[in-house]
PDB file of N, CA and C in Angstrom:
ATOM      1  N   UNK A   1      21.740 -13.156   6.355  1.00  0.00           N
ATOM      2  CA  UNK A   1      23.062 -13.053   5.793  1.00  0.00           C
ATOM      3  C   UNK A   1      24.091 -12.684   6.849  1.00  0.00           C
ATOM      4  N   UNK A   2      23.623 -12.034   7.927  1.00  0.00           N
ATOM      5  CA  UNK A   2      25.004 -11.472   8.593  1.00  0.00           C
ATOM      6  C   UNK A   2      24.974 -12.588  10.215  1.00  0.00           C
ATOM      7  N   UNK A   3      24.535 -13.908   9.475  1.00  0.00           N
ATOM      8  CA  UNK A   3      24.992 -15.112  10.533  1.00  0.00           C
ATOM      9  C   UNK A   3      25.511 -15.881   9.495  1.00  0.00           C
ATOM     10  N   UNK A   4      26.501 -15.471   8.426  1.00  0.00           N
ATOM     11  CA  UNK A   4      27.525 -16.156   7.581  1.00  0.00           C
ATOM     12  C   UNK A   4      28.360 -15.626   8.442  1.00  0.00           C
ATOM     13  N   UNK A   5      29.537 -16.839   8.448  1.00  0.00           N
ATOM     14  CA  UNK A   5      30.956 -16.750   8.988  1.00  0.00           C
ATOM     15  C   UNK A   5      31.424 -18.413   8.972  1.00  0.00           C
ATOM     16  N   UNK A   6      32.921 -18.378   9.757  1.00  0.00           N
ATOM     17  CA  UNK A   6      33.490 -19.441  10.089  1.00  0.00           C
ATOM     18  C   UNK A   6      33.183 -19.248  11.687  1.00  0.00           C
ATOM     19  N   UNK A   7      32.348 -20.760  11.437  1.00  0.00           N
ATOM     20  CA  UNK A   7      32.457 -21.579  13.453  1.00  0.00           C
ATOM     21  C   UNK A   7      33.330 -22.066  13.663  1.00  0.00           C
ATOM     22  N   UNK A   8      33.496 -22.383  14.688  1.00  0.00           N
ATOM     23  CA  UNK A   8      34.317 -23.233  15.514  1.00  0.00           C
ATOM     24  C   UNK A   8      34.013 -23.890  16.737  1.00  0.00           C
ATOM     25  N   UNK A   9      34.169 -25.180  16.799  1.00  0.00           N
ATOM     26  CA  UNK A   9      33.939 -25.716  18.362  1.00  0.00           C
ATOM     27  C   UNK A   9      35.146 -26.475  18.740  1.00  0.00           C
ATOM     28  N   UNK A  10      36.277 -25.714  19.886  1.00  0.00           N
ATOM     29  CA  UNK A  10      37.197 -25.892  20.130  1.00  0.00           C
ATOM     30  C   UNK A  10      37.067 -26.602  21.290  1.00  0.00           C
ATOM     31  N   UNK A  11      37.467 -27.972  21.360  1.00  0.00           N
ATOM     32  CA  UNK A  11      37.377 -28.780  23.515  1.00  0.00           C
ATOM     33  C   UNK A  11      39.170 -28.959  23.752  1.00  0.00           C
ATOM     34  N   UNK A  12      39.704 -27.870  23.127  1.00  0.00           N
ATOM     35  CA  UNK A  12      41.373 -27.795  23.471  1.00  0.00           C
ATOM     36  C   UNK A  12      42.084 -28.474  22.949  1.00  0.00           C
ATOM     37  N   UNK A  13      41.724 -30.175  22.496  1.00  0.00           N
ATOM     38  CA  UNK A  13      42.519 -30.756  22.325  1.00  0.00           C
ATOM     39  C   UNK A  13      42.625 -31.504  20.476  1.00  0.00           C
ATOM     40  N   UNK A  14      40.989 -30.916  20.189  1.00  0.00           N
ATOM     41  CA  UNK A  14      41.000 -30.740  18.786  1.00  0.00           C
ATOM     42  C   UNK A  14      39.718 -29.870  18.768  1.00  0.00           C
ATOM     43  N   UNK A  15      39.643 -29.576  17.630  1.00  0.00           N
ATOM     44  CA  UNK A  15      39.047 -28.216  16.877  1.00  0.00           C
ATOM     45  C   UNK A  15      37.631 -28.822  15.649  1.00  0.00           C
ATOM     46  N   UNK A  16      36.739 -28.038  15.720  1.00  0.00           N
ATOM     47  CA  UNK A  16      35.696 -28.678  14.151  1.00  0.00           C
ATOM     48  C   UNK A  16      35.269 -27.321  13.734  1.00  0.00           C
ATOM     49  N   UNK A  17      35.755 -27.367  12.504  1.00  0.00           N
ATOM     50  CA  UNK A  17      35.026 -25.747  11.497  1.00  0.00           C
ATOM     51  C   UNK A  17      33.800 -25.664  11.050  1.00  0.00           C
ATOM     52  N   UNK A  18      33.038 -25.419  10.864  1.00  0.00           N
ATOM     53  CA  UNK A  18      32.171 -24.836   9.680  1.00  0.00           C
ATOM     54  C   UNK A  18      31.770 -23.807   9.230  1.00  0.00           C
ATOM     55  N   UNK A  19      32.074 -24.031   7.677  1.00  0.00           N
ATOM     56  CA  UNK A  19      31.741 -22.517   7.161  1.00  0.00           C
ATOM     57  C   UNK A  19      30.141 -22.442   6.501  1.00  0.00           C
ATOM     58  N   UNK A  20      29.619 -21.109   7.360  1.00  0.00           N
ATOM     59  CA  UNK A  20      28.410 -21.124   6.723  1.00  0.00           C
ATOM     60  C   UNK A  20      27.914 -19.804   6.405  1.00  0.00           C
ATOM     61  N   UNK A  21      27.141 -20.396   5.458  1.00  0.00           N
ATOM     62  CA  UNK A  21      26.826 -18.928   3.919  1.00  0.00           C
ATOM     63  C   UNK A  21      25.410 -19.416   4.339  1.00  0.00           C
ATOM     64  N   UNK A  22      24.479 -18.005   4.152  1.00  0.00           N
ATOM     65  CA  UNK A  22      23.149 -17.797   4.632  1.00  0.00           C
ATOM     66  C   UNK A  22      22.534 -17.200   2.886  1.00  0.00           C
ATOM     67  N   UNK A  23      21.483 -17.668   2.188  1.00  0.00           N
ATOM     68  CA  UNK A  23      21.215 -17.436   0.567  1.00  0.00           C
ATOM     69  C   UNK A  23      19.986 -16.402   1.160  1.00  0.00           C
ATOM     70  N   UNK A  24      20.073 -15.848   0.988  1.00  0.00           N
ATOM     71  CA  UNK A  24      18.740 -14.688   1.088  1.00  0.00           C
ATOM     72  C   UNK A  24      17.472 -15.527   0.255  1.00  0.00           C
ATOM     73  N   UNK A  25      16.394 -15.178   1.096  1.00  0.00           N
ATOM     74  CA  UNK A  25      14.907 -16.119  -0.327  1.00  0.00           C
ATOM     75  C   UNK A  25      14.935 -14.912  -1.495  1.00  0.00           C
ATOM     76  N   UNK A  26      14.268 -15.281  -2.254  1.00  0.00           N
ATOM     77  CA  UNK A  26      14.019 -14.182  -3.678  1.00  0.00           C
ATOM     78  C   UNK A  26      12.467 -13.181  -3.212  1.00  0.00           C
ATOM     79  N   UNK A  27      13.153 -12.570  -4.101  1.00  0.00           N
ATOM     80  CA  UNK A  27      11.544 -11.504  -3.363  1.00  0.00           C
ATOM     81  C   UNK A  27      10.655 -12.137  -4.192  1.00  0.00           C
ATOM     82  N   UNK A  28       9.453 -11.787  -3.763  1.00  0.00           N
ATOM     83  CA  UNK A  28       8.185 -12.349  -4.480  1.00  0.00           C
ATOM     84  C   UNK A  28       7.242 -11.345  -4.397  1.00  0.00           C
ATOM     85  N   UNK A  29       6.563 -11.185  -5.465  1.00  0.00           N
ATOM     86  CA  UNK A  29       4.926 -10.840  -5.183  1.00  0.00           C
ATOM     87  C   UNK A  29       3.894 -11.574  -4.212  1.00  0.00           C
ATOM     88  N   UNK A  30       3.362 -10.813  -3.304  1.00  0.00           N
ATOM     89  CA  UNK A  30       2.632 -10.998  -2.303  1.00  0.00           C
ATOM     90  C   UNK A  30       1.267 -10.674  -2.624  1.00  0.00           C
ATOM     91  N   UNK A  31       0.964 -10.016  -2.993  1.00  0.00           N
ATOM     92  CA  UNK A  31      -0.498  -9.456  -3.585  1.00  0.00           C
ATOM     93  C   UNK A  31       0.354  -8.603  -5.176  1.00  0.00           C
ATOM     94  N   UNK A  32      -0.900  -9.587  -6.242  1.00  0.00           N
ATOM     95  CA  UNK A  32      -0.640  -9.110  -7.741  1.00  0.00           C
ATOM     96  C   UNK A  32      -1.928  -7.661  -7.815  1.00  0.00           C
ATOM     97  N   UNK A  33      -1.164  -7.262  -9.333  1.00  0.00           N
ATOM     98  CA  UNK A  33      -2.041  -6.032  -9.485  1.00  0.00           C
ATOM     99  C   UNK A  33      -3.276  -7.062  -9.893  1.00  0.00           C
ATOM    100  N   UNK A  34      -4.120  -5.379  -9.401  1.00  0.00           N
ATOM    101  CA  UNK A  34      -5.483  -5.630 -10.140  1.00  0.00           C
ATOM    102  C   UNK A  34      -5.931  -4.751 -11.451  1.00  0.00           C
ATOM    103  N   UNK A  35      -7.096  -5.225 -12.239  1.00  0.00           N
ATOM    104  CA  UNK A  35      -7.497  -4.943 -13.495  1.00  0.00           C
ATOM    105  C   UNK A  35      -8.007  -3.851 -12.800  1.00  0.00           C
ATOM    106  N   UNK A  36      -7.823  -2.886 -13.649  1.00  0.00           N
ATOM    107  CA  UNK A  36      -8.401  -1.382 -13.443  1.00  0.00           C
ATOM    108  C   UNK A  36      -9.776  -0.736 -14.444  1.00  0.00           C
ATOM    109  N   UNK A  37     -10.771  -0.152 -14.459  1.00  0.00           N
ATOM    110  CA  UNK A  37     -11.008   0.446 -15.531  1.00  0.00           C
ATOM    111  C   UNK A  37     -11.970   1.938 -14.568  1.00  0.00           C
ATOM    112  N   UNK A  38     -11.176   3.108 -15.648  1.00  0.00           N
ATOM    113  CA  UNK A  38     -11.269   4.396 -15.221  1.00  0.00           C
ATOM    114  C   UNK A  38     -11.905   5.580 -16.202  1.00  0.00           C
ATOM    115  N   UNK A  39     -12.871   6.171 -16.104  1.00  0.00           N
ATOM    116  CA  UNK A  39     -13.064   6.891 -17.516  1.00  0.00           C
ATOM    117  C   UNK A  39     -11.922   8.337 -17.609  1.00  0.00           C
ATOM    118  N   UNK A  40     -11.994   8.394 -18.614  1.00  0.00           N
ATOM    119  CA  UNK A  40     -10.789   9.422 -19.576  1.00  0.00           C
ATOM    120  C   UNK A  40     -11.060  10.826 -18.261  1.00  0.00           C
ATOM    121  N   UNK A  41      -8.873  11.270 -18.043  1.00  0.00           N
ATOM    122  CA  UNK A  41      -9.269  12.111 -17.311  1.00  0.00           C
ATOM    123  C   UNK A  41      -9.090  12.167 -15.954  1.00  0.00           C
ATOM    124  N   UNK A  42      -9.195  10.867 -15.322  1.00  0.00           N
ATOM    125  CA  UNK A  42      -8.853  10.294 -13.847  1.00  0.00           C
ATOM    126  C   UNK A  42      -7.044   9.768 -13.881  1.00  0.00           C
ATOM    127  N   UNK A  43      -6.694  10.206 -12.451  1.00  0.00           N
ATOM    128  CA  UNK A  43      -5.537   9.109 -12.320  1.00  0.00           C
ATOM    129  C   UNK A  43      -6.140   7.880 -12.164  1.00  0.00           C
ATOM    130  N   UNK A  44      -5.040   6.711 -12.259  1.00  0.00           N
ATOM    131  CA  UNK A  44      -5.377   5.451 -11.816  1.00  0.00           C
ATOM    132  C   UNK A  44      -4.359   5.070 -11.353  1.00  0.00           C
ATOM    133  N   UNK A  45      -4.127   4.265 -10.275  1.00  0.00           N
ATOM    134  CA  UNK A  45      -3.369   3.552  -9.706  1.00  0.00           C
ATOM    135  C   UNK A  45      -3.468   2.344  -9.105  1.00  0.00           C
ATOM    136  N   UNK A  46      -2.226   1.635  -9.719  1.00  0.00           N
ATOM    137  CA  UNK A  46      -1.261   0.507  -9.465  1.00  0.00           C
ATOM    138  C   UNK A  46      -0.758   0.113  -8.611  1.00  0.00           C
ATOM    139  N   UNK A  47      -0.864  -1.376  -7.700  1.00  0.00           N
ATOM    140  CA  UNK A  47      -0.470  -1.502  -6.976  1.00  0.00           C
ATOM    141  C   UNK A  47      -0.050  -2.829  -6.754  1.00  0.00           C
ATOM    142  N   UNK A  48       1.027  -3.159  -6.016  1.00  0.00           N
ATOM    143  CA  UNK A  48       1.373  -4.756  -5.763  1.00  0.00           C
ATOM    144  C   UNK A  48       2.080  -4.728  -4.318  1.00  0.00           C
ATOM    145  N   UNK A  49       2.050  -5.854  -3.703  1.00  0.00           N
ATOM    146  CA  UNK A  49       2.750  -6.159  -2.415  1.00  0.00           C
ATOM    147  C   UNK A  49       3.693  -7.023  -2.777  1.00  0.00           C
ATOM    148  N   UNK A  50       4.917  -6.385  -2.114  1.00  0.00           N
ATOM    149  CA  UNK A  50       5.954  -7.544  -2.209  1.00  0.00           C
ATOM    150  C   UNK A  50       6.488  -8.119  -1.118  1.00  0.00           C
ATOM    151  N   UNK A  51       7.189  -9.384  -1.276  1.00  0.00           N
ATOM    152  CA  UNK A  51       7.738  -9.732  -0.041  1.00  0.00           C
ATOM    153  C   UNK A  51       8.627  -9.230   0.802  1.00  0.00           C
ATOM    154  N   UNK A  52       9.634  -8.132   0.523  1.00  0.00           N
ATOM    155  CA  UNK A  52      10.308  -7.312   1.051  1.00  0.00           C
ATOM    156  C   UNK A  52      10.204  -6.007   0.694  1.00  0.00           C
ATOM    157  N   UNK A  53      10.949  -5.059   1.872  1.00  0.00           N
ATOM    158  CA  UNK A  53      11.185  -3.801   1.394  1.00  0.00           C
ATOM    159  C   UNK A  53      12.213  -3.384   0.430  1.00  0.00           C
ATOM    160  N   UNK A  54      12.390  -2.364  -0.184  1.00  0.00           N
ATOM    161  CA  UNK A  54      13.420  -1.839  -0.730  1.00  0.00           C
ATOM    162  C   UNK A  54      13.853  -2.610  -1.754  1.00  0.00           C
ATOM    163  N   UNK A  55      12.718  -3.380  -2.715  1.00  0.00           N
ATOM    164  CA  UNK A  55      13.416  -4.124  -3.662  1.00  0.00           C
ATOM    165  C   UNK A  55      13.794  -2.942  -5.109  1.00  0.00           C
ATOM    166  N   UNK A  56      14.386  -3.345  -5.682  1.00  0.00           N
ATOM    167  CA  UNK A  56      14.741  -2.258  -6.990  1.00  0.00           C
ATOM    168  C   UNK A  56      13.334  -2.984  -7.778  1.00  0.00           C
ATOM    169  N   UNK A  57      12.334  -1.862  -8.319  1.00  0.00           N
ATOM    170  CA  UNK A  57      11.473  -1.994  -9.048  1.00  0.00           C
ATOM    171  C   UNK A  57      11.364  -2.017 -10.380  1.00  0.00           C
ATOM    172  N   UNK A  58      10.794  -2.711 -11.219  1.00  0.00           N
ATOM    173  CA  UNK A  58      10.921  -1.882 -12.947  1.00  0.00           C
ATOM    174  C   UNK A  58       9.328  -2.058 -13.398  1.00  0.00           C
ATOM    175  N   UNK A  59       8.990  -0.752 -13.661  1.00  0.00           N
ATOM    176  CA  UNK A  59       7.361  -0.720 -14.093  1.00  0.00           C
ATOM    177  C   UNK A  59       7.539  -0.933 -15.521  1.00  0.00           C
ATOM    178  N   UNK A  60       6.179  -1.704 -16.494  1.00  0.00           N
ATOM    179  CA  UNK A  60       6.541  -1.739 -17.726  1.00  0.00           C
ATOM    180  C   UNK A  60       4.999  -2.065 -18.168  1.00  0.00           C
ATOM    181  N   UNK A  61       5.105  -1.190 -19.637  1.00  0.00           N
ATOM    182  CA  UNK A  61       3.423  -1.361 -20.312  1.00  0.00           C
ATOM    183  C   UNK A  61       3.986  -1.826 -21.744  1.00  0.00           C
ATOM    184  N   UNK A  62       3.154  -2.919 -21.976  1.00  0.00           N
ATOM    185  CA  UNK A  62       3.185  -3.395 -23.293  1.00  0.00           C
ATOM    186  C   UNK A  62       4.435  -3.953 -23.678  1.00  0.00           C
ATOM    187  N   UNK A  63       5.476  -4.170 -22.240  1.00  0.00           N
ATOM    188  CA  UNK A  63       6.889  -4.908 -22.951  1.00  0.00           C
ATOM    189  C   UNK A  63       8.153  -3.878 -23.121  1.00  0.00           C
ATOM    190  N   UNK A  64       7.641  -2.321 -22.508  1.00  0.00           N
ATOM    191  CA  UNK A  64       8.315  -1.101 -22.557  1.00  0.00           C
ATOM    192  C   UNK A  64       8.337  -0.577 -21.556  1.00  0.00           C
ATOM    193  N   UNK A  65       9.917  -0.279 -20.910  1.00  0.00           N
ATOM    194  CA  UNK A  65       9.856   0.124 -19.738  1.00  0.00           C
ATOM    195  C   UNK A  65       9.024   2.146 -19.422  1.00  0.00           C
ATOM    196  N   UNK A  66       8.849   1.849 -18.306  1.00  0.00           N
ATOM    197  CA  UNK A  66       8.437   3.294 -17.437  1.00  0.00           C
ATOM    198  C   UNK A  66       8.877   3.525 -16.838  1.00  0.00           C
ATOM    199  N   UNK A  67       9.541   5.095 -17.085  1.00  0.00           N
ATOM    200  CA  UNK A  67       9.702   5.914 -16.307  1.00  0.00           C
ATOM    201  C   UNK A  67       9.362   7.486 -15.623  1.00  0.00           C
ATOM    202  N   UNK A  68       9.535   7.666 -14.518  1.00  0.00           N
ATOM    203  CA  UNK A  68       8.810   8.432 -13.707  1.00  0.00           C
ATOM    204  C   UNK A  68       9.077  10.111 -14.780  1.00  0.00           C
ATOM    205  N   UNK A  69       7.575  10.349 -14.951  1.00  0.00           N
ATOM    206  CA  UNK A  69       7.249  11.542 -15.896  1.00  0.00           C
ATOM    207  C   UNK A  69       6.346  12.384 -15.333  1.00  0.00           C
ATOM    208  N   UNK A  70       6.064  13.034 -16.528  1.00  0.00           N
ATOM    209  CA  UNK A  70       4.370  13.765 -16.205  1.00  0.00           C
ATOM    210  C   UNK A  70       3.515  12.942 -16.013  1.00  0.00           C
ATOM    211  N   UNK A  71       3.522  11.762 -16.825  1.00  0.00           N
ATOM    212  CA  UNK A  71       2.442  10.981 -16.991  1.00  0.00           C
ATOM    213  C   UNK A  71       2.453  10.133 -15.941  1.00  0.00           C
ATOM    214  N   UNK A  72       3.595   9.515 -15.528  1.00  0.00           N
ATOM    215  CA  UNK A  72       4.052   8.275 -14.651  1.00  0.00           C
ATOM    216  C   UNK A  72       4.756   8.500 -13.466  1.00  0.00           C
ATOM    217  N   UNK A  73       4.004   8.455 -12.514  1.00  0.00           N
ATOM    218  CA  UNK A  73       4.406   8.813 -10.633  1.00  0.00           C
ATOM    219  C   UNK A  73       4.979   7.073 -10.414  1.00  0.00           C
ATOM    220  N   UNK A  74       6.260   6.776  -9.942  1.00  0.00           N
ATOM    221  CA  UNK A  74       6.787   5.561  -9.625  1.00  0.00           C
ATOM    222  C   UNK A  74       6.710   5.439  -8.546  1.00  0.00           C
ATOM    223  N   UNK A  75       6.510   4.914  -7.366  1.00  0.00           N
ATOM    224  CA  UNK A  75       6.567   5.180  -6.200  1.00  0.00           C
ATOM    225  C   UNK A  75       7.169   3.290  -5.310  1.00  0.00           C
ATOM    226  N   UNK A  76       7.377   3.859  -4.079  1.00  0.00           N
ATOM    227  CA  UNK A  76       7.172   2.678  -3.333  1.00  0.00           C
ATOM    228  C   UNK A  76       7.220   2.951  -2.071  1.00  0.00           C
ATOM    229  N   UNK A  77       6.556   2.486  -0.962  1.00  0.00           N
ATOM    230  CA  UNK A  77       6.690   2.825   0.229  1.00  0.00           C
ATOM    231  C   UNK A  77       6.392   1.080   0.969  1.00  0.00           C
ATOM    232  N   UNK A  78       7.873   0.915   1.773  1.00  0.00           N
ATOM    233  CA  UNK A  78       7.743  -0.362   2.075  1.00  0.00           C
ATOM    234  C   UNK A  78       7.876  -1.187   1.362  1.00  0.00           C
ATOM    235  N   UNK A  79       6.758  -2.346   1.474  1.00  0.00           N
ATOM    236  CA  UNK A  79       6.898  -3.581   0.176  1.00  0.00           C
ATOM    237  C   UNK A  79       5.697  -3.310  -1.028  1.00  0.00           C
ATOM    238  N   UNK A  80       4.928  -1.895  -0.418  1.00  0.00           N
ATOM    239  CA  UNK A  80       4.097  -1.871  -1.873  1.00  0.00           C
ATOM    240  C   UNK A  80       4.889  -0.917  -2.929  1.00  0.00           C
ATOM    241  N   UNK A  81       4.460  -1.510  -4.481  1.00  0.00           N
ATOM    242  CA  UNK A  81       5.285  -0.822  -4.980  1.00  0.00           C
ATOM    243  C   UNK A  81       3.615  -0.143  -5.726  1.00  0.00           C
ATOM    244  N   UNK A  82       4.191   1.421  -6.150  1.00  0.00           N
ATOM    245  CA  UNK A  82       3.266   2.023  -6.809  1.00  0.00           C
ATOM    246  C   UNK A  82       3.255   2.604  -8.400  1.00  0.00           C
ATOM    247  N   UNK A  83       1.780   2.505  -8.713  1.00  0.00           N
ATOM    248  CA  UNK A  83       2.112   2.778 -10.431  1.00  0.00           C
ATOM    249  C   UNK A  83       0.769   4.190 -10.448  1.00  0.00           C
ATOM    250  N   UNK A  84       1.026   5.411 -10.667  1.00  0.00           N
ATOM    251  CA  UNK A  84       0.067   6.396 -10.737  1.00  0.00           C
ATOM    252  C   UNK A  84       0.199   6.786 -12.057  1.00  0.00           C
ATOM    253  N   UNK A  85      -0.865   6.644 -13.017  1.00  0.00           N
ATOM    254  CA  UNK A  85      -0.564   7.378 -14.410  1.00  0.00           C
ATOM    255  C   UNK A  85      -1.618   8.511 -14.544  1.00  0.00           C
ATOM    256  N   UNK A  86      -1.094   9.594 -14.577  1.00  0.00           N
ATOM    257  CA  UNK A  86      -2.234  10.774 -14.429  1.00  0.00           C
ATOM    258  C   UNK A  86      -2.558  10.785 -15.574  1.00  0.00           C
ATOM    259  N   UNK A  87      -3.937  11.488 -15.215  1.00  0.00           N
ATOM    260  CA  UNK A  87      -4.624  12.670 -15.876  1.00  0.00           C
ATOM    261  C   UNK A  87      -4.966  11.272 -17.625  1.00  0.00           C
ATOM    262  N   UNK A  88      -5.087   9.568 -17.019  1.00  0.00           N
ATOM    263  CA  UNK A  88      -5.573   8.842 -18.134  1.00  0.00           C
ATOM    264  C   UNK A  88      -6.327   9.239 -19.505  1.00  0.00           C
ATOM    265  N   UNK A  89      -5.546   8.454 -20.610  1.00  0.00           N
ATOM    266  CA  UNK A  89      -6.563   8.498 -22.122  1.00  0.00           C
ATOM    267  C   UNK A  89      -6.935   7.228 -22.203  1.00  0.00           C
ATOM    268  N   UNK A  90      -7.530   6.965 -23.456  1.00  0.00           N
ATOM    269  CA  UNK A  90      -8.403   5.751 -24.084  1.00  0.00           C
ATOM    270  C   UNK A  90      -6.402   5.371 -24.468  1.00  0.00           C
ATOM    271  N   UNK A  91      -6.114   5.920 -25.045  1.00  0.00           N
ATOM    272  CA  UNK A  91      -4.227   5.074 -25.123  1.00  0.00           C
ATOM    273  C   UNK A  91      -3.755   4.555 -24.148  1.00  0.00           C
ATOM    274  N   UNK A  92      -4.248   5.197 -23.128  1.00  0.00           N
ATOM    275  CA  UNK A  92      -3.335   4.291 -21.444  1.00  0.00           C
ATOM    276  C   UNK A  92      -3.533   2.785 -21.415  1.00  0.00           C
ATOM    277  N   UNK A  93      -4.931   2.288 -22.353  1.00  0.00           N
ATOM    278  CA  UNK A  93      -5.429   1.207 -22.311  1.00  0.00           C
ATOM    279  C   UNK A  93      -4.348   0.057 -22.589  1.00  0.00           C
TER     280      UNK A  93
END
């Protein structure tokens, strides 16, 4: 993005512009989560790779968002993003 601008190639006696806009790619998943299974009692954790850093994350179970609780550690460091749900029940399922 920050090689958007207006060019120019000036030979003095005439001039040629172009304006150019740089589209960022879309972030992507790089590595998807995996299926977990933990007996009652354990944390478990969530994990995915994304294609960039610092993307804005949204964790979600069953179609309902999560947010960072007792139960739910949100994390991200880099492009992995993290899902820790402590201290799991047979409901976490």
């Amino acid at each position: 993005k920050t090689d958007a601008g207006l060019y120019t190639c000036d030979i003095g006696t005439d001039v040629a512009k172009s304006k150019v806009s740089v589209q960022e790619k879309p972030t992507e998943v790089t590595k998807q989560l995996e299926d977990k299974t933990s007996p009652a009692g354990q944390d478990i954790s969530l994990s995915c790779e994304l294609s960039k850093p610092d993307v804005n994350i949204r964790w979600y179970r069953d179609g309902k968002a999560l947010r960072k609780s007792q139960k739910y550690d949100l994390q991200q460091e880099g492009t992995r993003a993290i899902l820790i749900i402590r201290d799991s029940t047979v409901k976490d399922s």
